[in-house]
Structures are given as C-alpha cells and as structure tokens.
Protein backbone atom coordinates (compact mmCIF):
# COMPACT_ATOMS: atom_id res chain seq x y z
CA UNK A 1 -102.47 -27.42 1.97
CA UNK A 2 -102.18 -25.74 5.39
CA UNK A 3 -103.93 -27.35 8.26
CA UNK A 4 -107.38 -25.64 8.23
CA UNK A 5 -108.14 -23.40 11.38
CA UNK A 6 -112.23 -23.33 11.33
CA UNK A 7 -114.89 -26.17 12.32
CA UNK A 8 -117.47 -25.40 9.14
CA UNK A 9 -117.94 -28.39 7.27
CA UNK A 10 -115.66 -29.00 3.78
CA UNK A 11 -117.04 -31.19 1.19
CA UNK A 12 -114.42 -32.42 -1.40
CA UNK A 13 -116.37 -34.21 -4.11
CA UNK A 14 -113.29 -36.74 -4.61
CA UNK A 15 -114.10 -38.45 -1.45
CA UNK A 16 -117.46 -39.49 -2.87
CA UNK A 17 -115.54 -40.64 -5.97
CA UNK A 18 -112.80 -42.63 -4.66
CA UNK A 19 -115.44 -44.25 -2.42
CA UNK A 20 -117.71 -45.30 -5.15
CA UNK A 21 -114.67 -46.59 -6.83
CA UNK A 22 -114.10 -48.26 -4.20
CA UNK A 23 -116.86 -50.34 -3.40
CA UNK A 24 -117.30 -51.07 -7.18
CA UNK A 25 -113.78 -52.80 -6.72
CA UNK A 26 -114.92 -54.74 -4.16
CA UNK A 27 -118.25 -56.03 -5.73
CA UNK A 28 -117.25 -55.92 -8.94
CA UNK A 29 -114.18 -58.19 -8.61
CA UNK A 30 -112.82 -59.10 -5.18
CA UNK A 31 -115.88 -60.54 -3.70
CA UNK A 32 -117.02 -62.15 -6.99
CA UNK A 33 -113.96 -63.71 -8.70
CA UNK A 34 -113.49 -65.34 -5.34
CA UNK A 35 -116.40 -68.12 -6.67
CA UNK A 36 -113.39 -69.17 -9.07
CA UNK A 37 -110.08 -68.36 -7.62
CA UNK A 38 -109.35 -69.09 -3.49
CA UNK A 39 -106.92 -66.28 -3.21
CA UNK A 40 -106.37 -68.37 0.22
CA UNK A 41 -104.43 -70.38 -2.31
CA UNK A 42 -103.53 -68.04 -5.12
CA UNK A 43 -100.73 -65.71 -3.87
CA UNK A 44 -100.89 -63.29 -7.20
CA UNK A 45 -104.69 -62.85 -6.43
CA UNK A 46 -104.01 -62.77 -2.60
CA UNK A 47 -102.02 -59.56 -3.57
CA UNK A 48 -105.53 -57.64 -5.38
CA UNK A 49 -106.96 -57.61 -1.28
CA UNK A 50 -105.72 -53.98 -0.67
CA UNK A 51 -109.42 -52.11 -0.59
CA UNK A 52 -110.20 -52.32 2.66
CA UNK A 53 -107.58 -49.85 4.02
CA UNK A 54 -108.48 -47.25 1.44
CA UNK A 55 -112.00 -47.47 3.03
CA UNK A 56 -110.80 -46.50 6.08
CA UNK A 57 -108.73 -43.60 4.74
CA UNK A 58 -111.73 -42.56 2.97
CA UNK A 59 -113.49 -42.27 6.52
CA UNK A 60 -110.44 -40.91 8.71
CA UNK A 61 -110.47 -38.25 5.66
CA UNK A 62 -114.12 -37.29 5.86
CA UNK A 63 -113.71 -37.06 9.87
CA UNK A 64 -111.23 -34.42 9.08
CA UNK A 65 -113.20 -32.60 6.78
CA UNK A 66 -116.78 -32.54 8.58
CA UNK A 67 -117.82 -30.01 11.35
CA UNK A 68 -117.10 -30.89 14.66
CA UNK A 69 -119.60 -31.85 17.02
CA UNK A 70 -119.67 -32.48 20.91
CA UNK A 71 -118.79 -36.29 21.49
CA UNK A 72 -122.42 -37.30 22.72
CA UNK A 73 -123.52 -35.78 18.92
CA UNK A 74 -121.21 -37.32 17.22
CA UNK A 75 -121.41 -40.85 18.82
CA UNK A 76 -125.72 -40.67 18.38
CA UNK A 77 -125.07 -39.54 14.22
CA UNK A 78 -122.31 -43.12 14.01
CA UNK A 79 -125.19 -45.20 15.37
CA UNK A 80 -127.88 -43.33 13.47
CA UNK A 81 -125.46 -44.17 10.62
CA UNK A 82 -124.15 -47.86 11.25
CA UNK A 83 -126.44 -49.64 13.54
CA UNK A 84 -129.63 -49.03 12.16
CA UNK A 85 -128.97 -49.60 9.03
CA UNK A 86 -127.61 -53.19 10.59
CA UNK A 87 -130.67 -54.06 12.56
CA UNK A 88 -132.65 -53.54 9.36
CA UNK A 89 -130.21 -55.60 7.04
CA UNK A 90 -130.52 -58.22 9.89
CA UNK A 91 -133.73 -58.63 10.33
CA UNK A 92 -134.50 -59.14 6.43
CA UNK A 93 -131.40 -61.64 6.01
CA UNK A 94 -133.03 -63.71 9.06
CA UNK A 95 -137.10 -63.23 8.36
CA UNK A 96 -135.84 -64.10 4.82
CA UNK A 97 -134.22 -67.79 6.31
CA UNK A 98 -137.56 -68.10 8.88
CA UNK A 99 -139.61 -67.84 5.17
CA UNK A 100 -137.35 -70.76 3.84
CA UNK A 101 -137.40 -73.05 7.05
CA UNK A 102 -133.58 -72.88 7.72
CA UNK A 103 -134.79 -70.58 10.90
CA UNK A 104 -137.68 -71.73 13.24
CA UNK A 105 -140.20 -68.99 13.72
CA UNK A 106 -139.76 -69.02 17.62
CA UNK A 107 -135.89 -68.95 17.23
CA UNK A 108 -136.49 -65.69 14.70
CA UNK A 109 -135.92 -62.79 17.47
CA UNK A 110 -132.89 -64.98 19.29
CA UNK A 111 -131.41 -65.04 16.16
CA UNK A 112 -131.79 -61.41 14.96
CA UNK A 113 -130.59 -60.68 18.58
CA UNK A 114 -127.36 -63.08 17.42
CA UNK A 115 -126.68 -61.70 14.61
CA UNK A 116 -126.13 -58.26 16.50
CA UNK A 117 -124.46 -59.07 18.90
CA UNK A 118 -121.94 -61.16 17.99
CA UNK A 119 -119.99 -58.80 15.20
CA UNK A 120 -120.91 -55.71 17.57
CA UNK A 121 -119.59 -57.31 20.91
CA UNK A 122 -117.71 -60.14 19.96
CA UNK A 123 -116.24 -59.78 16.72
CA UNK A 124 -117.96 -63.18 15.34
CA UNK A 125 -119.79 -62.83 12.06
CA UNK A 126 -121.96 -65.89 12.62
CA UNK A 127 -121.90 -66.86 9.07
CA UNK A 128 -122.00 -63.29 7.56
CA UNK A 129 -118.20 -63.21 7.03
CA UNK A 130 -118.62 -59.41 5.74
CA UNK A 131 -120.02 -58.42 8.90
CA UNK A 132 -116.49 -58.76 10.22
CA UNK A 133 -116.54 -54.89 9.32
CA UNK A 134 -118.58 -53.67 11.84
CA UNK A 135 -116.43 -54.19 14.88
CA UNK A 136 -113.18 -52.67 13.91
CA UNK A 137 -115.26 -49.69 12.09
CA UNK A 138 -117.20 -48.69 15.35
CA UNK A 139 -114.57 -49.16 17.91
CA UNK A 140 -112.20 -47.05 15.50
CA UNK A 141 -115.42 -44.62 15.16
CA UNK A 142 -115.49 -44.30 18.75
CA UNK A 143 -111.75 -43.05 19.04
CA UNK A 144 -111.66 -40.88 15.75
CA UNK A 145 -112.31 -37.42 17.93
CA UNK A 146 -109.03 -38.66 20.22
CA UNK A 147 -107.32 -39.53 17.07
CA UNK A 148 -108.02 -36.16 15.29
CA UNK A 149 -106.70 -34.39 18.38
CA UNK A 150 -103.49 -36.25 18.50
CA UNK A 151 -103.17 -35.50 14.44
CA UNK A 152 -103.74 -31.84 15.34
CA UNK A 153 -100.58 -31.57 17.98
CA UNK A 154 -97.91 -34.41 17.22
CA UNK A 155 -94.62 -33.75 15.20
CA UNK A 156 -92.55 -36.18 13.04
CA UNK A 157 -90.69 -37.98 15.30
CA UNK A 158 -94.03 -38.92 17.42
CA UNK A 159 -95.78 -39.53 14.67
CA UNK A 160 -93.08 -41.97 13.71
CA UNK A 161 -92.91 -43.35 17.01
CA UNK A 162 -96.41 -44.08 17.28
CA UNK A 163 -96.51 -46.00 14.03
CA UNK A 164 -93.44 -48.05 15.17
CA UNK A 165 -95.33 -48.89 18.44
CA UNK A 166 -98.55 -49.99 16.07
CA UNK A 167 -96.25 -51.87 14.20
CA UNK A 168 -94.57 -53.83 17.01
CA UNK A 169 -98.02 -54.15 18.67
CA UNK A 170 -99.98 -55.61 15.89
CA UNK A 171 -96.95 -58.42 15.22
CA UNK A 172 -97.57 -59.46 18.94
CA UNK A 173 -101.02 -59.12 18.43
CA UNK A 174 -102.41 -59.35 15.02
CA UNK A 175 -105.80 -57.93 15.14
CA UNK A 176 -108.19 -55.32 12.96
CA UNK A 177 -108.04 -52.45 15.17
CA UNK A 178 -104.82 -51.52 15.08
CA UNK A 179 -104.26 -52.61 11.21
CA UNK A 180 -107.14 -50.38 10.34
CA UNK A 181 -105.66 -47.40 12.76
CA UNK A 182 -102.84 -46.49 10.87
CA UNK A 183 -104.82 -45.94 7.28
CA UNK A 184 -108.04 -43.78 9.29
CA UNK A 185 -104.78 -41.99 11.07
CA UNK A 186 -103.45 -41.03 7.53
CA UNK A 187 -106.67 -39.98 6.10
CA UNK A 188 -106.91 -37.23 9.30
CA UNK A 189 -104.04 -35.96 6.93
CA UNK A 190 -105.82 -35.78 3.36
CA UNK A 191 -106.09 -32.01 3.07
CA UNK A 192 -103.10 -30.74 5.75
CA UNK A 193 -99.39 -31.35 5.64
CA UNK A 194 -98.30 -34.58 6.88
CA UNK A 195 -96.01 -34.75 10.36
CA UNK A 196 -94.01 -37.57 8.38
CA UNK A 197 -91.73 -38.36 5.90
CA UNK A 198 -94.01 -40.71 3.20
CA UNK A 199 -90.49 -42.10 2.38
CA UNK A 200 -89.79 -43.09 5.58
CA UNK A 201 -93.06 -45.02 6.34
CA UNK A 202 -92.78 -46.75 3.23
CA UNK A 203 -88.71 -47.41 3.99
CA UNK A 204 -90.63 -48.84 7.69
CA UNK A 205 -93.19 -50.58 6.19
CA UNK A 206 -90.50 -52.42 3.38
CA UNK A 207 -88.35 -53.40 6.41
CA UNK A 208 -91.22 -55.12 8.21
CA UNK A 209 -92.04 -57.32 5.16
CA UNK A 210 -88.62 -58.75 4.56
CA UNK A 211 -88.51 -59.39 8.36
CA UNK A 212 -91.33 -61.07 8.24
CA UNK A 213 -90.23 -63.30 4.94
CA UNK A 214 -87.25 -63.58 6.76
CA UNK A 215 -88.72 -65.39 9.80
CA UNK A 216 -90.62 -68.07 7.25
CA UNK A 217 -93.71 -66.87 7.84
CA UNK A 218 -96.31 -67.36 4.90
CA UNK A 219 -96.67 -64.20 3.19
CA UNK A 220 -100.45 -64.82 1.01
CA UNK A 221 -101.75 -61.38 1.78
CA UNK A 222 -105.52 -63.23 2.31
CA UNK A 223 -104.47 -65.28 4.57
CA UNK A 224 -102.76 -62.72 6.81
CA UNK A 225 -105.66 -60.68 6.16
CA UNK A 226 -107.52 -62.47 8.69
CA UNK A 227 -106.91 -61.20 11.42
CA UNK A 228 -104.58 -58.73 9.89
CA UNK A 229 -101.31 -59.24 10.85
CA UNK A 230 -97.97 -57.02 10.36
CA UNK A 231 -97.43 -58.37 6.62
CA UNK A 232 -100.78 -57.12 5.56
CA UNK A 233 -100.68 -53.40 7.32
CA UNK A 234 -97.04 -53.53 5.86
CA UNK A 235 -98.14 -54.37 2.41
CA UNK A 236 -101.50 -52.47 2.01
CA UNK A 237 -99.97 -49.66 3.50
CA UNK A 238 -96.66 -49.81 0.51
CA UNK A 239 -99.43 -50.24 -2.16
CA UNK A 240 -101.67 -47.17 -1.11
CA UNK A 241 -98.32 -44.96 -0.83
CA UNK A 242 -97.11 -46.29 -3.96
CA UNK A 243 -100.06 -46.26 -6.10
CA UNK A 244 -102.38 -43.36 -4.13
CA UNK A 245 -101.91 -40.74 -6.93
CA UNK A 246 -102.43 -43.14 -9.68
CA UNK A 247 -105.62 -44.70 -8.65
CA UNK A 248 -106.72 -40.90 -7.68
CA UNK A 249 -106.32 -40.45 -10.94
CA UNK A 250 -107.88 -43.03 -12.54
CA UNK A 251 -110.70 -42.87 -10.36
CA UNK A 252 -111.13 -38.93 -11.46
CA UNK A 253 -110.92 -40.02 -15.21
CA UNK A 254 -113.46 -42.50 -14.98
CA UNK A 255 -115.82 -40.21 -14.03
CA UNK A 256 -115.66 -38.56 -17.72
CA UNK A 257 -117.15 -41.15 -18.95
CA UNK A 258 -121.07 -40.86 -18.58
CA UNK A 259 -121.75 -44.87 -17.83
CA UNK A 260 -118.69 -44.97 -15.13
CA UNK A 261 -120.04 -41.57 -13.24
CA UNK A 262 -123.86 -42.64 -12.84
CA UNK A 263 -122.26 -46.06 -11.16
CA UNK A 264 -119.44 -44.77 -9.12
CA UNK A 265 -122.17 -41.63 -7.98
CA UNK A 266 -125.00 -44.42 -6.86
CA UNK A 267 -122.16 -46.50 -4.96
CA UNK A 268 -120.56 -43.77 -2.90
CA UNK A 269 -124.03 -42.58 -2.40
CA UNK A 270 -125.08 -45.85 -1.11
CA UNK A 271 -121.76 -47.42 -0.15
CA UNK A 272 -122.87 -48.83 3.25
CA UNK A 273 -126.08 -50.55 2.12
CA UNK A 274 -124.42 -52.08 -0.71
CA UNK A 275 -121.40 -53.53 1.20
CA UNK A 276 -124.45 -54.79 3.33
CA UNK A 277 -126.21 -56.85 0.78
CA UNK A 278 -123.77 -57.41 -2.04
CA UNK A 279 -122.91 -60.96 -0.77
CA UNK A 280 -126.48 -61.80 -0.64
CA UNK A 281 -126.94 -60.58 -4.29
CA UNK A 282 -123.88 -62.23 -5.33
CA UNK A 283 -124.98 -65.74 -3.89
CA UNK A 284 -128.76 -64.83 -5.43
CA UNK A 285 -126.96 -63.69 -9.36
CA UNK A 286 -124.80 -66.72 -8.84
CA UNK A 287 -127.21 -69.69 -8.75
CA UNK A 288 -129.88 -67.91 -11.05
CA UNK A 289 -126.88 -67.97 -13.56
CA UNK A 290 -125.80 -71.21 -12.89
CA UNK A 291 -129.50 -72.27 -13.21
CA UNK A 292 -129.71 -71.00 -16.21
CA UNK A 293 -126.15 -72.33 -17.46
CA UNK A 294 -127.43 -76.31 -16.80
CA UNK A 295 -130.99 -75.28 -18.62
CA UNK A 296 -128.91 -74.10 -22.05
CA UNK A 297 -125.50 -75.63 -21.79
CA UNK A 298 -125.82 -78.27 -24.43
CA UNK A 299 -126.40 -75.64 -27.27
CA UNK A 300 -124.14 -72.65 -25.23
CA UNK A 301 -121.09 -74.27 -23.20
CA UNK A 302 -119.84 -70.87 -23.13
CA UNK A 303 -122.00 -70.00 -20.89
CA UNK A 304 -119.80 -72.00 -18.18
CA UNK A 305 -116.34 -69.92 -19.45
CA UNK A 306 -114.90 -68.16 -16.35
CA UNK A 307 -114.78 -64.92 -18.63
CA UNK A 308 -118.14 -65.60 -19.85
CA UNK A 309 -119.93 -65.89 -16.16
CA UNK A 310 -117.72 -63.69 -14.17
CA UNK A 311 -118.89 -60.38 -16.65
CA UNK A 312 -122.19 -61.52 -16.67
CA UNK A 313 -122.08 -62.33 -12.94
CA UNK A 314 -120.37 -59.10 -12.05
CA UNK A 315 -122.01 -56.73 -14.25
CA UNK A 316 -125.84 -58.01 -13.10
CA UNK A 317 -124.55 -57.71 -9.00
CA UNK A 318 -123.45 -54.26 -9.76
CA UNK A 319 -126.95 -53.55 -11.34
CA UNK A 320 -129.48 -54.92 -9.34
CA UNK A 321 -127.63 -53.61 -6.09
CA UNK A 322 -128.49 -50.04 -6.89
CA UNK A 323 -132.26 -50.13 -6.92
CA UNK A 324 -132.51 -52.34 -4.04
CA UNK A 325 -130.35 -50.05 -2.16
CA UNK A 326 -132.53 -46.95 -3.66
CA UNK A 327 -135.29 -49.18 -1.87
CA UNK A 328 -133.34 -49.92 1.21
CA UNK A 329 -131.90 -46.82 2.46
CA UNK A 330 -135.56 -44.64 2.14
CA UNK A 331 -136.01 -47.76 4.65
CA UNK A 332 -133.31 -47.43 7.01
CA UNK A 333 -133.28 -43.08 7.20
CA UNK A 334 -137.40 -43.25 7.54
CA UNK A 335 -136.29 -45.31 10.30
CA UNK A 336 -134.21 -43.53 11.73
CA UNK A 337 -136.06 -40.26 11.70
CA UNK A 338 -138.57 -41.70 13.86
CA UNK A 339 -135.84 -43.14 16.54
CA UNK A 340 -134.28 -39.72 16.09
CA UNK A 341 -137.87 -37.91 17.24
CA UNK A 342 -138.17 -40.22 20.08
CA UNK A 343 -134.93 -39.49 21.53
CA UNK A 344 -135.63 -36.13 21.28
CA UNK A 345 -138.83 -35.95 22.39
CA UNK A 346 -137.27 -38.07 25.68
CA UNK A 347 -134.49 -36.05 26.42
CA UNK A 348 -136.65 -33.11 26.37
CA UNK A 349 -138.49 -33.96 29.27
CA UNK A 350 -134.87 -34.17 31.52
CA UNK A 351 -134.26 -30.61 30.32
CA UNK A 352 -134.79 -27.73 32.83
C-alpha cells in the first residue's frame, strides 16, 4: 500500500486482533509455564520469549495509523493512557500488602510514591518485575512523533544505516530502548511500503547472531533478554520476519471460532490492565490451586501433573482477568475524566 497522504484517523481491526493474541500468549503460556520451566535454564523454552517486540510493533503500527495531534496533545492522551492507569494498579497492589501487614500503614504513601518512581525514573521494578515495561514504553512514546517523521523522509540506504548504528550501539550498550526501537520503527511501516529490503535485515540480523556465537557468548534468549542485548533484537527480530505472515494468519483464523474471538476481543480491548495484573492473578490462581491440590491429592495425584495444573492454571488466569479488568478500567477512565476536567478547567483560566 502507498504511503497515505491525509491525517484522519484509520482503524484496521487486525491490530486489535494480533494484540489480543498477543497478550493471551503472554498470560496464557509465557508468564505461567515459567512456575515449571526456568527458561533462564531451558534454552528451547528461552527461544518461546519473542512477544514483547510484536507489542511494540503493534504500537509503532497504531501511531501510524491514528490522527495526528500537536505534541503537547499527544504527550497529555500517553499519560492519560499509561500513568494513570499505573497509579491506580499501584496503589491497590500496595493498600492490598498494608491490609496483610507486609507494608506499615505510615510507610503506605512512601511506598506507592516507590513504586512510581522507580520503573518511571529509574528503570527498577522494585519487585514488580513486569513493571520493567513502563520505562522503555514511555521514553519510546515520547520519541514516536520524531520517529514517524524520520519514517516519512528516509530511503533504503539510511534506513539501513540507521539499523546498523542500533545494532552496533545496543552490543556496546545492551539496553531496552534501543532493542524495542527497531520493532516500533517497523510497525511505522505496517500499511506503507517499506524503505528496506526485508531480506537484507534478516541477512543483518543472521550475521549478528553467529558473531555473537562466535565470540562465546551465551546465547539463552531469556537471559539476554534482560537487558536486551544484540542476540535478542537479532533473534526476535529473524522470528517476527520469518513467521509475521503466519502468525497473522493464525491469529485471523482464530477469530472464526466463537470461544477464541470473545477472548482475543476482551484482551486487546483491555490489553494494558491485564498485562498490569496478570502476575498478581497468576500468583493468586497458583496457590488457590495448589491449596486445593494438598486438600485432595491422596484420592487425585493428578491434580499435581504439569499438564494437569498448567491448563487448569492457565485457563482460570485467562478467565478471571477479564471481569476484573471490566471492573478496573471503568476505574482508571472515570479517573481520568475527572483529571482531564481539571486540567482543562486550569488551563482555561491562562487563556486570553
């Protein structure tokens, strides 16, 4: 498709789909067979952790589809959008620890204050590993309107050339920002032509792994996952251009079946709540289970099969996290109406 010329807002209902799908894979199986398998030691698993870039094609995608709003717009509509809901997942993860005496009550607003700052500022997830999110997302937020430009006026051998330079600066520097770059940089691309050669990048991207085999560096994609380093953009990046149009696909046909749509609809619709408190639920499903498992195992040891209590582990996560997000969200954009009224309502009175 030809690089669009207008600023009205496009809505391709595949986005939604491929998100849902998305976060599904990451509840449903990442983030919960993990209580079995360490993929820190398992390199076969290690090789399943490839979600997290597709996320942020899915948002450098959407940038390129929505309409186009002055910077001070767009940057008030990403906070709307990310902090709030933060603050209010936050402050019910830490009144929840005051309730069971693991937080004083005088330490509760230092710690809500903590648990803020540090993955906003710092990078730190102070115990909420998934929070390591937020940092990379915002920062990469912030430059999306530069990034767009730059998509909008560079040809193939700068495009090239810029990806080399990422490249060469995240094996000096591994670090999330510039992993996560490349894949938001492609999705400005989802519904244009491409200034690159896909063969190419992936020819780049091969060459970058064997180097770093070659050097004796340890190749478990978890472990270089954190930060990312070269291996990991290098890898991700090879399975998304290798496998893009068959998980497209997949995730398409899954939505035929009645069951699969309802799930993969709630999930995109409440993607960011979700990734918010899935561990939470996980940890909550796990130990009921578990609970449950030492009550009846005499008469039902398979109860305690891995196959057994990762479907019934899984499948109960993914239910119960839709209607506490269909809860949750009501929350955070009731919220966020109100903040919205009183910056208005402010600014007004600067206006001539």
């Amino acid at each position: 498709m030809t690089r669009e010329k207008d600023n009205k807002t496009k809505r391709d209902n595949n986005l939604d789909i491929y998100r849902g799908c998305a976060m599904i894979y990451i509840v449903g199986f990442m983030h919960i067979i993990g209580y079995w398998i360490d993929p820190h030691t398992n390199d076969i698993l290690s090789m399943t952790a490839i979600v997290m870039p597709m996320i942020f094609y899915i948002s450098g995608a959407s940038y390129a589809l929505s309409g186009k709003k002055n910077y001070g717009e767009y940057l008030l509509k990403r906070i709307k959008r990310i902090i709030i809901p933060l603050v209010v997942y936050v402050a019910i993860y830490s009144i929840y620890n005051t309730l069971n005496g693991e937080i004083a009550l005088q330490q509760l607003p230092g710690t809500i204050l903590s648990y803020l700052y540090n993955p906003i500022v710092t990078g730190k997830t102070m115990g909420l590993g998934h929070l390591w999110y937020i940092q990379p997302y915002l920062i990469i937020a912030l430059l999306l309107p530069l990034m767009y430009y730059i998509s909008l006026h560079i040809k193939q051998y700068g495009s090239l050339a810029l990806l080399l330079a990422t490249m060469i600066g995240i094996y000096l520097y591994p670090n999330y920002v510039l992993c996560y770059i490349v894949p938001t940089f492609a999705g400005l691309y989802y519904m244009r032509d491409k200034p690159y050669n896909s063969l190419a990048v992936l020819l780049m991207f091969v060459a970058a792994m064997v180097l770093w085999v070659a050097q004796g560096n340890i190749w478990n994609i978890q472990i270089n996952k954190f930060p990312p380093t070269l291996m990991y953009l290098a890898y991700t990046s090879c399975m998304l251009i290798i496998f893009s149009k068959p998980l497209k696909w997949l995730c398409r046909q899954a939505t035929h079946i009645a069951i699969f749509q309802y799930f993969i609809n709630q999930y995109a619709q409440h993607s960011y709540c979700i990734y918010l408190y899935h561990i939470n639920v996980i940890k909550f499903i796990h130990t009921i289970y578990f609970i449950i498992c030492l009550k009846f195992f005499d008469n039902h040891p398979f109860l305690m099969h891995p196959a057994c209590s990762l479907t019934v582990i899984a499948t109960s996560t993914l239910v119960l996290l839709i209607p506490l997000c269909k809860i949750i969200d009501p929350i955070n954009n009731a919220i966020t109406k109100v903040i919205s009224a009183l910056w208005h309502k402010a600014t007004s009175l600067y206006r001539p």
